[in-house]
PDB file of N, CA and C in Angstrom:
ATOM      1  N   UNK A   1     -25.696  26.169-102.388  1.00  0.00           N
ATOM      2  CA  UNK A   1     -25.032  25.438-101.341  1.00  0.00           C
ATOM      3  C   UNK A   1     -26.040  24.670-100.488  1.00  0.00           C
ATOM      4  N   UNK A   2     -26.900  25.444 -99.920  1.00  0.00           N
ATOM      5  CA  UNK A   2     -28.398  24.373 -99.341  1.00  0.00           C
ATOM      6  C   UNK A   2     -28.913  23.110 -99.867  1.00  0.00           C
ATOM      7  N   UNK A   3     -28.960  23.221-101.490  1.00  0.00           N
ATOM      8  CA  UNK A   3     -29.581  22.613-102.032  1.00  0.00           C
ATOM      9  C   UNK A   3     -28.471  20.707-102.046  1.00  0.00           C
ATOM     10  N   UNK A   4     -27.348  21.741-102.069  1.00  0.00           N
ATOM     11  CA  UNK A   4     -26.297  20.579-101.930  1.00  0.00           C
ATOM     12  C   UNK A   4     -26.272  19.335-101.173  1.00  0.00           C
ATOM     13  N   UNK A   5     -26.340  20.776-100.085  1.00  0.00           N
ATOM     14  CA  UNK A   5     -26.443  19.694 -98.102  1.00  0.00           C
ATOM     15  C   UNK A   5     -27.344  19.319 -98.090  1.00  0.00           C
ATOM     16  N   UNK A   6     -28.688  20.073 -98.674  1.00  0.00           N
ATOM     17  CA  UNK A   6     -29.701  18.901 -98.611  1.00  0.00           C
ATOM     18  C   UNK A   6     -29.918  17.191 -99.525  1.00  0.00           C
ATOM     19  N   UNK A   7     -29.032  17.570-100.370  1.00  0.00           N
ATOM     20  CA  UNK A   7     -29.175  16.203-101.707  1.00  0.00           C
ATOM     21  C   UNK A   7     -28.360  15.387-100.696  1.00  0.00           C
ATOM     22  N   UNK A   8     -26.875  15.890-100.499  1.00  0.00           N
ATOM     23  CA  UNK A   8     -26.278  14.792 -99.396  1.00  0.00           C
ATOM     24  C   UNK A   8     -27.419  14.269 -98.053  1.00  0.00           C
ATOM     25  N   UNK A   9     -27.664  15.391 -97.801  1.00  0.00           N
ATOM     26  CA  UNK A   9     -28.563  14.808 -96.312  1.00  0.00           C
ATOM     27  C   UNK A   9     -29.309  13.363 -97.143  1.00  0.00           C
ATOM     28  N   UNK A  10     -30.314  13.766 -97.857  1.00  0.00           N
ATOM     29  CA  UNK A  10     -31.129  12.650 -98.652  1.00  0.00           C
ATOM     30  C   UNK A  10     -30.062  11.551 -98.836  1.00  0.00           C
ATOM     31  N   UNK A  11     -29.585  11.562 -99.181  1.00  0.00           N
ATOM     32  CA  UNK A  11     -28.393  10.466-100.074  1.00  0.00           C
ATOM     33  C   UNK A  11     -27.738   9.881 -98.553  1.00  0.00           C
ATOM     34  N   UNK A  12     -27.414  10.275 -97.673  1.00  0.00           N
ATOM     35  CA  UNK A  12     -27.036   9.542 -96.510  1.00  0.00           C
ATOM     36  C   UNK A  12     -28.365   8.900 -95.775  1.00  0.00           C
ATOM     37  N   UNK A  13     -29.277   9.440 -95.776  1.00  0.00           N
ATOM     38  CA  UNK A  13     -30.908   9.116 -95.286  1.00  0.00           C
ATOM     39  C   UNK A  13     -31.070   7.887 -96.047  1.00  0.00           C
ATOM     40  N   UNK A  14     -31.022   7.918 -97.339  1.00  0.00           N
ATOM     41  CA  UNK A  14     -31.678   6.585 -98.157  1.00  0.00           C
ATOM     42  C   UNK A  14     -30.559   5.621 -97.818  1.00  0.00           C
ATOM     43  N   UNK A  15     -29.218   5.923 -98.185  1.00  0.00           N
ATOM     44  CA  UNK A  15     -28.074   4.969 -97.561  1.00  0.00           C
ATOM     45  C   UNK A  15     -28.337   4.075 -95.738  1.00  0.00           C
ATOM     46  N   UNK A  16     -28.609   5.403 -95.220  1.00  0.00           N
ATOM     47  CA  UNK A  16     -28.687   4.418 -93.780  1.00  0.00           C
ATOM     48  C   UNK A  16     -30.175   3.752 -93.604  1.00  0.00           C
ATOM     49  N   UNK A  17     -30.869   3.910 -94.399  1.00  0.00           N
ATOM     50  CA  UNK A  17     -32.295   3.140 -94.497  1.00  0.00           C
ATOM     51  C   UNK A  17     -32.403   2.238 -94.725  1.00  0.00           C
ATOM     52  N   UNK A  18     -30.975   1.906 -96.125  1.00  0.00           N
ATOM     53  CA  UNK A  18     -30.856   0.662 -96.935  1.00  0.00           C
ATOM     54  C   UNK A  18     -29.731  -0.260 -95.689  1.00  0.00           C
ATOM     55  N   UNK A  19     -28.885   0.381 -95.402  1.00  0.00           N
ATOM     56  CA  UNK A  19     -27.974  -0.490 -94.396  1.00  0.00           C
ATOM     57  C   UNK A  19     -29.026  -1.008 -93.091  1.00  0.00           C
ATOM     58  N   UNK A  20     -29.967  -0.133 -92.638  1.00  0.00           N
ATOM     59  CA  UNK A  20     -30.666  -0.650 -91.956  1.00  0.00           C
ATOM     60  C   UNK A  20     -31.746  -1.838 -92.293  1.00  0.00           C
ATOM     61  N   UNK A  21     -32.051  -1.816 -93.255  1.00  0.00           N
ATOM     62  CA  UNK A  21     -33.139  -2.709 -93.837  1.00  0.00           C
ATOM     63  C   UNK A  21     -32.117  -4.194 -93.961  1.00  0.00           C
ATOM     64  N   UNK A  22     -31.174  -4.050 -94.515  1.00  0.00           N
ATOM     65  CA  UNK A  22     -30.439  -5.013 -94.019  1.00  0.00           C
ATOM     66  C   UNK A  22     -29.800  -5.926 -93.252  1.00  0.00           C
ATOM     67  N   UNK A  23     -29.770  -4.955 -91.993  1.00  0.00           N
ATOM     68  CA  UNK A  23     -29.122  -5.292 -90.873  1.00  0.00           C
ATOM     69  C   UNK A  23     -30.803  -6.025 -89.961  1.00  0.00           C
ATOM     70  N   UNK A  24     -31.868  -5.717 -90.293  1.00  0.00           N
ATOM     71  CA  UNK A  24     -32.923  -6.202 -90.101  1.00  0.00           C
ATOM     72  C   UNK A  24     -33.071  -7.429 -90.260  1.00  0.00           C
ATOM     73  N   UNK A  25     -32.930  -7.634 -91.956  1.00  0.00           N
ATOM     74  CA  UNK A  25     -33.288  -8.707 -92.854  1.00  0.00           C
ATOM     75  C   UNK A  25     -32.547 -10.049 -91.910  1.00  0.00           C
ATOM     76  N   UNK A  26     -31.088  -9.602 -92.115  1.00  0.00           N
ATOM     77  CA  UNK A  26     -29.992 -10.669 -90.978  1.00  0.00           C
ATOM     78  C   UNK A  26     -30.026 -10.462 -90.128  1.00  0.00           C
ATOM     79  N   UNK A  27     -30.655  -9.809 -88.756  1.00  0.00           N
ATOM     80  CA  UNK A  27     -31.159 -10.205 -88.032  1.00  0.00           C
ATOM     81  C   UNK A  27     -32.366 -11.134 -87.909  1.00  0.00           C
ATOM     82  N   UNK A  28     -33.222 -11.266 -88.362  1.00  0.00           N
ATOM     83  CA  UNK A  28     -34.430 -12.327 -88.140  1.00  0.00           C
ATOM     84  C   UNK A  28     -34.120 -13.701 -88.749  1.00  0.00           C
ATOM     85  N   UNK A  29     -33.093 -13.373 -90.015  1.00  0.00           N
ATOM     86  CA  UNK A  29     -32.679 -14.285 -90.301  1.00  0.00           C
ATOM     87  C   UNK A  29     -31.873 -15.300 -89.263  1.00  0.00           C
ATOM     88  N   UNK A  30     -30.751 -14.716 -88.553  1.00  0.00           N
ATOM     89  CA  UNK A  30     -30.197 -15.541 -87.832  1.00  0.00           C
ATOM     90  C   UNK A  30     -30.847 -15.574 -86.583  1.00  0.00           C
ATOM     91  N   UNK A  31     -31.814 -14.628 -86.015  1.00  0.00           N
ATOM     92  CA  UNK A  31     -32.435 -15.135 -84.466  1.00  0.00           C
ATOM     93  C   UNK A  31     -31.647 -14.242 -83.537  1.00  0.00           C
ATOM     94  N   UNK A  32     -31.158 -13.440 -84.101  1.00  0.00           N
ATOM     95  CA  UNK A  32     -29.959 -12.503 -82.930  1.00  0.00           C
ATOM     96  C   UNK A  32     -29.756 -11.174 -83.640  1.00  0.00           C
ATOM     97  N   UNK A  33     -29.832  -9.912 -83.249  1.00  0.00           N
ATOM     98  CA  UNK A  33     -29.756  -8.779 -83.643  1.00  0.00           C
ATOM     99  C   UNK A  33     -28.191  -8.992 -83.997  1.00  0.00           C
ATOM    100  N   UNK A  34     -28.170  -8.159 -85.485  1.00  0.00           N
ATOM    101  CA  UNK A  34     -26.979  -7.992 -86.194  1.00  0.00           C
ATOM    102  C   UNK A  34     -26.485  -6.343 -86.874  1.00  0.00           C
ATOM    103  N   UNK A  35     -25.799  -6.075 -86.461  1.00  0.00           N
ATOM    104  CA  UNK A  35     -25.386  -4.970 -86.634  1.00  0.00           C
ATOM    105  C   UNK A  35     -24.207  -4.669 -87.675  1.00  0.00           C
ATOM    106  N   UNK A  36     -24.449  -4.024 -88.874  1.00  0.00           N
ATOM    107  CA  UNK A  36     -23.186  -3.989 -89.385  1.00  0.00           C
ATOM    108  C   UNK A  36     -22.390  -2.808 -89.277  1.00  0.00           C
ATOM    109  N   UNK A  37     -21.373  -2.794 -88.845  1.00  0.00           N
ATOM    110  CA  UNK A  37     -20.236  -1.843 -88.188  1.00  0.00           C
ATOM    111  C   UNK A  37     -19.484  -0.678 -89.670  1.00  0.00           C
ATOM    112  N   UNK A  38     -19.598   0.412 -89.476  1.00  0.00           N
ATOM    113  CA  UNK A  38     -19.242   1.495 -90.583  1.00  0.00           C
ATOM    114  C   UNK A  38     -18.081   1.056 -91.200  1.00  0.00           C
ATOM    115  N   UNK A  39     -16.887   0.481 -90.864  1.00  0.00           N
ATOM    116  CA  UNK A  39     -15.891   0.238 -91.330  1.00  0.00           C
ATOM    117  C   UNK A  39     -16.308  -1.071 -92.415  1.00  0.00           C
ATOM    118  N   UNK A  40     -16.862  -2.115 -91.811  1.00  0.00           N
ATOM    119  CA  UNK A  40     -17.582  -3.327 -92.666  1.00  0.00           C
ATOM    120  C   UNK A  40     -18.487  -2.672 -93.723  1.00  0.00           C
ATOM    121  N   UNK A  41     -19.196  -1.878 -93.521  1.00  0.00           N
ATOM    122  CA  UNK A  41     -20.300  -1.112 -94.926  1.00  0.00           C
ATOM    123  C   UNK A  41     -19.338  -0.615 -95.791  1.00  0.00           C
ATOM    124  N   UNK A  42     -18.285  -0.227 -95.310  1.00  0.00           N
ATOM    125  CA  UNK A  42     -17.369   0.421 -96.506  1.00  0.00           C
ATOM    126  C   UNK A  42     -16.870   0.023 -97.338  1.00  0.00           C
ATOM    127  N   UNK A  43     -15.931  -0.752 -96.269  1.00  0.00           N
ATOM    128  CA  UNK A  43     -14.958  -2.236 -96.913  1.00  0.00           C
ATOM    129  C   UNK A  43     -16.058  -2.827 -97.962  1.00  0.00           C
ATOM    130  N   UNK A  44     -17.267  -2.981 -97.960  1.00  0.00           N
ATOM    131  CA  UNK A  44     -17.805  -3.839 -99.175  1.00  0.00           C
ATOM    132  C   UNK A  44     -18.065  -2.714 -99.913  1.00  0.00           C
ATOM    133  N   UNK A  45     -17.876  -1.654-100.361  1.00  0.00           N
ATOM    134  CA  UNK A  45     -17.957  -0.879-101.316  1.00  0.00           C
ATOM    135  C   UNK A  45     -16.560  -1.080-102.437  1.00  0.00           C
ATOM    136  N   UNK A  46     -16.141  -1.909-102.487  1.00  0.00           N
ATOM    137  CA  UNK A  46     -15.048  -2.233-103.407  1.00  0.00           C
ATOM    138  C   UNK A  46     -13.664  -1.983-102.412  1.00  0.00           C
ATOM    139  N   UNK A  47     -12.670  -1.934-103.864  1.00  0.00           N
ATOM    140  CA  UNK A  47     -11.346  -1.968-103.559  1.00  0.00           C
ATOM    141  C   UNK A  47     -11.058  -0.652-102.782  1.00  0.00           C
ATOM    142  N   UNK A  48     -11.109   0.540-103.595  1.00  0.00           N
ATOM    143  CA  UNK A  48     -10.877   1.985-103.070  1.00  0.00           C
ATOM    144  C   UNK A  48     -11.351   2.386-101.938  1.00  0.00           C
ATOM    145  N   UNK A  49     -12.592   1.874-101.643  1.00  0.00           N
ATOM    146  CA  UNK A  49     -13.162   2.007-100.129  1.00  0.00           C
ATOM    147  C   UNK A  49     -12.697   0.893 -99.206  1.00  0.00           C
ATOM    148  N   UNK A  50     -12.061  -0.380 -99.166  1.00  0.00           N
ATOM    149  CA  UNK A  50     -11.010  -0.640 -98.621  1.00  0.00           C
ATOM    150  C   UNK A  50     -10.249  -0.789 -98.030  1.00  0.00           C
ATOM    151  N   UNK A  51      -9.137   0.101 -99.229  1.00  0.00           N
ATOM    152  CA  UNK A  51      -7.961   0.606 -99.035  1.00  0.00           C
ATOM    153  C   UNK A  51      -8.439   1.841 -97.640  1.00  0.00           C
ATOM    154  N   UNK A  52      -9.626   2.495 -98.350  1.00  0.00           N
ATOM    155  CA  UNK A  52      -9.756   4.099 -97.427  1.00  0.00           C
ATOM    156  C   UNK A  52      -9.561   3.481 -95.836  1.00  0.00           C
ATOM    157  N   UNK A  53     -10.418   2.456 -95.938  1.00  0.00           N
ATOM    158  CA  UNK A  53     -11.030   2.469 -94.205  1.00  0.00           C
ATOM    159  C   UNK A  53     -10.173   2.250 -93.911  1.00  0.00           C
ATOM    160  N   UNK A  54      -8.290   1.142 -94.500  1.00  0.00           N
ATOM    161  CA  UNK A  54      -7.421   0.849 -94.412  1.00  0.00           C
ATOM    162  C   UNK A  54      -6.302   1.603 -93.957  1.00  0.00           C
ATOM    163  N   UNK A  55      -6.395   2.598 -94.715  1.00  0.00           N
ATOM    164  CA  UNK A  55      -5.730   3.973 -94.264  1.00  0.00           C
ATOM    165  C   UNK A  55      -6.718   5.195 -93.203  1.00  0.00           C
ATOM    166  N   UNK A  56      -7.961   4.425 -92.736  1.00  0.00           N
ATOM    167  CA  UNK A  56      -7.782   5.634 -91.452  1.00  0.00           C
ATOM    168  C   UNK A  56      -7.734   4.758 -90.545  1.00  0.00           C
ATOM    169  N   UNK A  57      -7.976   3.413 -90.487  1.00  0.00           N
ATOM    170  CA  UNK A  57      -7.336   2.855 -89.162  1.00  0.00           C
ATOM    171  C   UNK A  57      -5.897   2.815 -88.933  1.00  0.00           C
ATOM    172  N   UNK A  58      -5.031   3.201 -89.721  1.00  0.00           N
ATOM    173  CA  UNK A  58      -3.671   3.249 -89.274  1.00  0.00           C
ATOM    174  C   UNK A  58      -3.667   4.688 -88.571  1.00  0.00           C
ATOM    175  N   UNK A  59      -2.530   4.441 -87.456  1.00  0.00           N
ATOM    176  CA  UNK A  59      -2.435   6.007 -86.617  1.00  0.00           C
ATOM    177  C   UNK A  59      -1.549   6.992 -87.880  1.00  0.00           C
ATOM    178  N   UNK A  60      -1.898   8.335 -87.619  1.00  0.00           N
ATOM    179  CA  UNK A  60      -1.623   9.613 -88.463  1.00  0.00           C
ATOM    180  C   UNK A  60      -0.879  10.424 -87.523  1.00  0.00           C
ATOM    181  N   UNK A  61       0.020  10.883 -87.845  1.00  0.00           N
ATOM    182  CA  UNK A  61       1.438  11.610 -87.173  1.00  0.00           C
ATOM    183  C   UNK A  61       1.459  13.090 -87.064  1.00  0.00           C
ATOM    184  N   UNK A  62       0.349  13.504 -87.680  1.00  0.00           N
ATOM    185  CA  UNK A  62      -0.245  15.201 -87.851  1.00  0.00           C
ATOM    186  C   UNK A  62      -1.703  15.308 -87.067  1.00  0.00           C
ATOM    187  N   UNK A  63      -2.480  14.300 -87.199  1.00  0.00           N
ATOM    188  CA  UNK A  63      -3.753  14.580 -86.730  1.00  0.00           C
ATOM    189  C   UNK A  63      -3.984  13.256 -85.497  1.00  0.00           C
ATOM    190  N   UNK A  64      -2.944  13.071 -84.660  1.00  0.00           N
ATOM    191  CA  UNK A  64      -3.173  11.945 -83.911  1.00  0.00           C
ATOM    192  C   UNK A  64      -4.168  12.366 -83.151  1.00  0.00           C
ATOM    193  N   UNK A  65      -4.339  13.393 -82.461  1.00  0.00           N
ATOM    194  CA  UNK A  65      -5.953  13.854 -81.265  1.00  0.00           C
ATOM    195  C   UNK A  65      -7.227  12.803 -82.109  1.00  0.00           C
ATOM    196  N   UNK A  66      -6.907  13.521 -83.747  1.00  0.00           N
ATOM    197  CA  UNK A  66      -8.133  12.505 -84.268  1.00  0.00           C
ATOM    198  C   UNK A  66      -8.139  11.134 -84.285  1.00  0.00           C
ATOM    199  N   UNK A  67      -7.537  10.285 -83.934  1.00  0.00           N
ATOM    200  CA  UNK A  67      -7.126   8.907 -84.187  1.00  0.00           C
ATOM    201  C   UNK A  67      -8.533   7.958 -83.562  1.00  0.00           C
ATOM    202  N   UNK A  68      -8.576   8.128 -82.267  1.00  0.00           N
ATOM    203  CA  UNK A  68      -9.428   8.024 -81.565  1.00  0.00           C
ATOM    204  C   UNK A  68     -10.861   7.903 -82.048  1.00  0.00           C
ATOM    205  N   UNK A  69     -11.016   9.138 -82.304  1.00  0.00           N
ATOM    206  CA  UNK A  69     -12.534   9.936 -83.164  1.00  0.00           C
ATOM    207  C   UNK A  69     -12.880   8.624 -84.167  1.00  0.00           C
ATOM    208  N   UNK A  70     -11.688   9.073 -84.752  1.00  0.00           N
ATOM    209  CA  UNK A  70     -12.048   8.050 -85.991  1.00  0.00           C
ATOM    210  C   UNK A  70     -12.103   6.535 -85.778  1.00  0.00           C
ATOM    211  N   UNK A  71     -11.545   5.818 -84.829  1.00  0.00           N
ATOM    212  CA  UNK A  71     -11.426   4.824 -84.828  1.00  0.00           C
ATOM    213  C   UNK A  71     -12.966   4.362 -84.249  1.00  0.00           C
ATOM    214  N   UNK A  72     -13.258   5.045 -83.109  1.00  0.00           N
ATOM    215  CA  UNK A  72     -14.897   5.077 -82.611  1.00  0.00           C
ATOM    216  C   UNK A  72     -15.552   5.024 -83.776  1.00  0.00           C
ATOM    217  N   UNK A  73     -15.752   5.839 -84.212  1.00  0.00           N
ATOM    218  CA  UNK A  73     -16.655   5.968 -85.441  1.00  0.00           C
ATOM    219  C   UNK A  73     -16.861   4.663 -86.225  1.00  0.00           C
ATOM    220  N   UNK A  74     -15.639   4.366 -86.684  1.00  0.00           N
ATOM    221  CA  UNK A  74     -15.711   3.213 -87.245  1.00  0.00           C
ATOM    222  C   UNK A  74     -16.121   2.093 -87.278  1.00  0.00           C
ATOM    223  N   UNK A  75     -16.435   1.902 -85.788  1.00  0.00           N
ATOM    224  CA  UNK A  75     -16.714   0.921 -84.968  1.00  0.00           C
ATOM    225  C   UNK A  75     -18.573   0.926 -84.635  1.00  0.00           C
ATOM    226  N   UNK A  76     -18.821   2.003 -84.677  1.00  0.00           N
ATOM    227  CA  UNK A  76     -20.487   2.208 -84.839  1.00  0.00           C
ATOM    228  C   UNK A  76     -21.197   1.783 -85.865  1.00  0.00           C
ATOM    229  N   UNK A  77     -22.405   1.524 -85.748  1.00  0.00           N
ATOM    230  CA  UNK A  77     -23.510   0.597 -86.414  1.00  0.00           C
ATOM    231  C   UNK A  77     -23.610   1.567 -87.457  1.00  0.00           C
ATOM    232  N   UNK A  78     -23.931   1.688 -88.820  1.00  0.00           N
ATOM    233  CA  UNK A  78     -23.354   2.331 -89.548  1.00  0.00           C
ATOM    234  C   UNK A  78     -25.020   2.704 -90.314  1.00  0.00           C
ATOM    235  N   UNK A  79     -25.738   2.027 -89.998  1.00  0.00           N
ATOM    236  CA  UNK A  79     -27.316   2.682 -90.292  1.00  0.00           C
ATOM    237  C   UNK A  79     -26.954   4.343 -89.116  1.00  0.00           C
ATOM    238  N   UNK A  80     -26.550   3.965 -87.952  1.00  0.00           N
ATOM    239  CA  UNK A  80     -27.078   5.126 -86.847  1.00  0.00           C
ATOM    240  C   UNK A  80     -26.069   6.201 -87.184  1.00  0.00           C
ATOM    241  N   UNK A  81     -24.648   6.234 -87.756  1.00  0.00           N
ATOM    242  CA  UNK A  81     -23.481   6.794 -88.009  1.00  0.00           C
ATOM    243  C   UNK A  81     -24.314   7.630 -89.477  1.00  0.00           C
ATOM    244  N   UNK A  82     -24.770   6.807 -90.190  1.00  0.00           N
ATOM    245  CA  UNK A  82     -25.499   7.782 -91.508  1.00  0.00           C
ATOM    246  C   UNK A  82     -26.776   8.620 -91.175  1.00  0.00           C
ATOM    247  N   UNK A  83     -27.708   7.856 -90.512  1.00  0.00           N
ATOM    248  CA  UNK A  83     -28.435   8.502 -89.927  1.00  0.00           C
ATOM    249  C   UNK A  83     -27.986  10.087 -89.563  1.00  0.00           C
ATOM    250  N   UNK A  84     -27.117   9.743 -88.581  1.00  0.00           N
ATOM    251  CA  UNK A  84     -26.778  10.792 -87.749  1.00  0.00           C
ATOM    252  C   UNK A  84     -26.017  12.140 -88.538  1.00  0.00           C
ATOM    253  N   UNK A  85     -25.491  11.236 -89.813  1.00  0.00           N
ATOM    254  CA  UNK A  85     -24.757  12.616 -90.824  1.00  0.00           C
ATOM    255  C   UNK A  85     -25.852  13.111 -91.243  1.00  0.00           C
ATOM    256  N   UNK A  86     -27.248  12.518 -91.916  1.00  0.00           N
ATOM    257  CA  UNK A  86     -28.092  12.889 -92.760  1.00  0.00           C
ATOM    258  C   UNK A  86     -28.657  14.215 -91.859  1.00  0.00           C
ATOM    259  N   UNK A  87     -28.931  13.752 -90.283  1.00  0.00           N
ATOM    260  CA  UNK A  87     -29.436  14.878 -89.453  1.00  0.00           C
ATOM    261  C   UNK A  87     -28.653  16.323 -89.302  1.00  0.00           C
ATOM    262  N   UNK A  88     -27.608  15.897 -89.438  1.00  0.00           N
ATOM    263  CA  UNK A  88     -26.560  17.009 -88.925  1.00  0.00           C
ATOM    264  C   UNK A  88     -26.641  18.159 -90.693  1.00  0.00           C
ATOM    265  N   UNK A  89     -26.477  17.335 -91.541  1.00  0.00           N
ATOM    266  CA  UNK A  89     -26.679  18.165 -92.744  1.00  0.00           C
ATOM    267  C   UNK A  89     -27.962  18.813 -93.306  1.00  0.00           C
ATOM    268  N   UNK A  90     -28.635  18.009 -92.624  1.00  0.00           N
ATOM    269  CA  UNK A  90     -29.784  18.485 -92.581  1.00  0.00           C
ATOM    270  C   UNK A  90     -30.219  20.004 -91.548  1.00  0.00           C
ATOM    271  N   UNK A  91     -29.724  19.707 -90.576  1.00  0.00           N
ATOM    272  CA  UNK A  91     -30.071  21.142 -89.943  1.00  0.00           C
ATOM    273  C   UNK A  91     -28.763  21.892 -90.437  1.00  0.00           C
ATOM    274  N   UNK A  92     -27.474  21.564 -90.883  1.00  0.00           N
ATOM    275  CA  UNK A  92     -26.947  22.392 -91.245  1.00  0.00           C
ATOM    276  C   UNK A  92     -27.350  23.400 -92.618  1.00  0.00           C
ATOM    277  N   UNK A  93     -28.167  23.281 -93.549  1.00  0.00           N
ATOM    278  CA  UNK A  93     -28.943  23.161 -94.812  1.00  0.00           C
ATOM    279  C   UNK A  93     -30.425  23.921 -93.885  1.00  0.00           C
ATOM    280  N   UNK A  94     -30.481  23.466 -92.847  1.00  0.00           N
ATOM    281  CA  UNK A  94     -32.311  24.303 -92.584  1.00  0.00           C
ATOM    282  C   UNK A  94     -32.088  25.613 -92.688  1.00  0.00           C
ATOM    283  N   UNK A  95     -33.538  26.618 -93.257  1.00  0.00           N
ATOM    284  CA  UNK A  95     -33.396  27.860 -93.432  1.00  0.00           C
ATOM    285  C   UNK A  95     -35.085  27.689 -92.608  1.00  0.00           C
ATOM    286  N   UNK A  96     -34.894  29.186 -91.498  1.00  0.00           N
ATOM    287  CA  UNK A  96     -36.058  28.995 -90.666  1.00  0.00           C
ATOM    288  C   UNK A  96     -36.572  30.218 -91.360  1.00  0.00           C
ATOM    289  N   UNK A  97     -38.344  30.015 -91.247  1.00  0.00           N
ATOM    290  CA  UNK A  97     -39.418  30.578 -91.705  1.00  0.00           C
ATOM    291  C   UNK A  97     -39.372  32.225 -90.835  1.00  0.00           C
ATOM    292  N   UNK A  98     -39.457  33.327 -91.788  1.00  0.00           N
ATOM    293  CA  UNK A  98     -39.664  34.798 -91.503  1.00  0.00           C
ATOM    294  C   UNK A  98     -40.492  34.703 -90.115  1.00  0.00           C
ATOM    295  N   UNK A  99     -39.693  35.279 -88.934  1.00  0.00           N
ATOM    296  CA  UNK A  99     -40.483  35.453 -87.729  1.00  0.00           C
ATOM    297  C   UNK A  99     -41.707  36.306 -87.828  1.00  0.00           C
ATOM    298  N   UNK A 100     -41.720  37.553 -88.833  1.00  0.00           N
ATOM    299  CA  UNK A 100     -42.922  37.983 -89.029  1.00  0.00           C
ATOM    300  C   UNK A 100     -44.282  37.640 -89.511  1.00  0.00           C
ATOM    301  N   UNK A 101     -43.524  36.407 -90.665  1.00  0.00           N
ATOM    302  CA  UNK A 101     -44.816  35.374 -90.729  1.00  0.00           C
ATOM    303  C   UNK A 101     -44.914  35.463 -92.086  1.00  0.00           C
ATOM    304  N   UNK A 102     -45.792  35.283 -93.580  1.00  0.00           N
ATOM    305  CA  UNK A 102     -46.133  34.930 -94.372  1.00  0.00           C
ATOM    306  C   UNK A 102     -45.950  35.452 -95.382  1.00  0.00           C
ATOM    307  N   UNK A 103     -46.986  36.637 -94.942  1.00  0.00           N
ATOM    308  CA  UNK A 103     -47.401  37.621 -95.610  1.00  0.00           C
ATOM    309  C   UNK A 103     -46.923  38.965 -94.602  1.00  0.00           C
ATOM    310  N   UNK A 104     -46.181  39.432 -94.343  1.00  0.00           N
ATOM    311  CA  UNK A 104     -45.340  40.458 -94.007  1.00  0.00           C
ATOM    312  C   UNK A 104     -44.847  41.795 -94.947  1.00  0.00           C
ATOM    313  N   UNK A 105     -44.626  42.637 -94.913  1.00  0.00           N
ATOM    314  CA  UNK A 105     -43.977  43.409 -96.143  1.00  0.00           C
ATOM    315  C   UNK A 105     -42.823  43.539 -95.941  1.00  0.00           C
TER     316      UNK A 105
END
């Protein structure tokens, strides 16, 4: 299971590195910081991703508290939104070093 959260952590890390390197590139290009928004990174992942972002911006009749959540989210710069998963799985996945130390019995 660690090994899991950690491959995702990586795999969202290289993802928001690459959205960032991008969002760089078009920035200098146009002369004005450019940000591309999580819902826009998706939407260009084809049809099925989409449709998805399509169906969580519509409001949900069971989980409306979340509506909100999600809609924020969506709306965030989507290098800092991956970033921020890669961190979270990442310490969720950390295993801390024996307080006794090394070589312990």
């Amino acid at each position: 299971m660690r090994f899991l959260l950690r491959f995702a952590s990586f795999l969202a890390l290289v993802m928001g590195v690459l959205v960032a390197s991008v969002d760089a590139i078009q920035s200098v290009s146009a002369s004005q910081p450019v940000l591309t928004s999580l819902a826009v990174a998706l939407a260009a992942g084809g049809g099925s991703t989409q449709s998805l972002v399509q169906s969580l911006e519509r409001p949900h009749t069971n989980v409306a508290f979340l509506d909100p959540v999600i809609r924020w989210s969506l709306q965030q710069p989507a290098f800092a939104f991956l970033l921020l998963i890669a961190l979270l799985l990442w310490v969720i996945a950390y295993k801390r070093p024996p307080a006794a130390g090394r070589f312990s019995a």
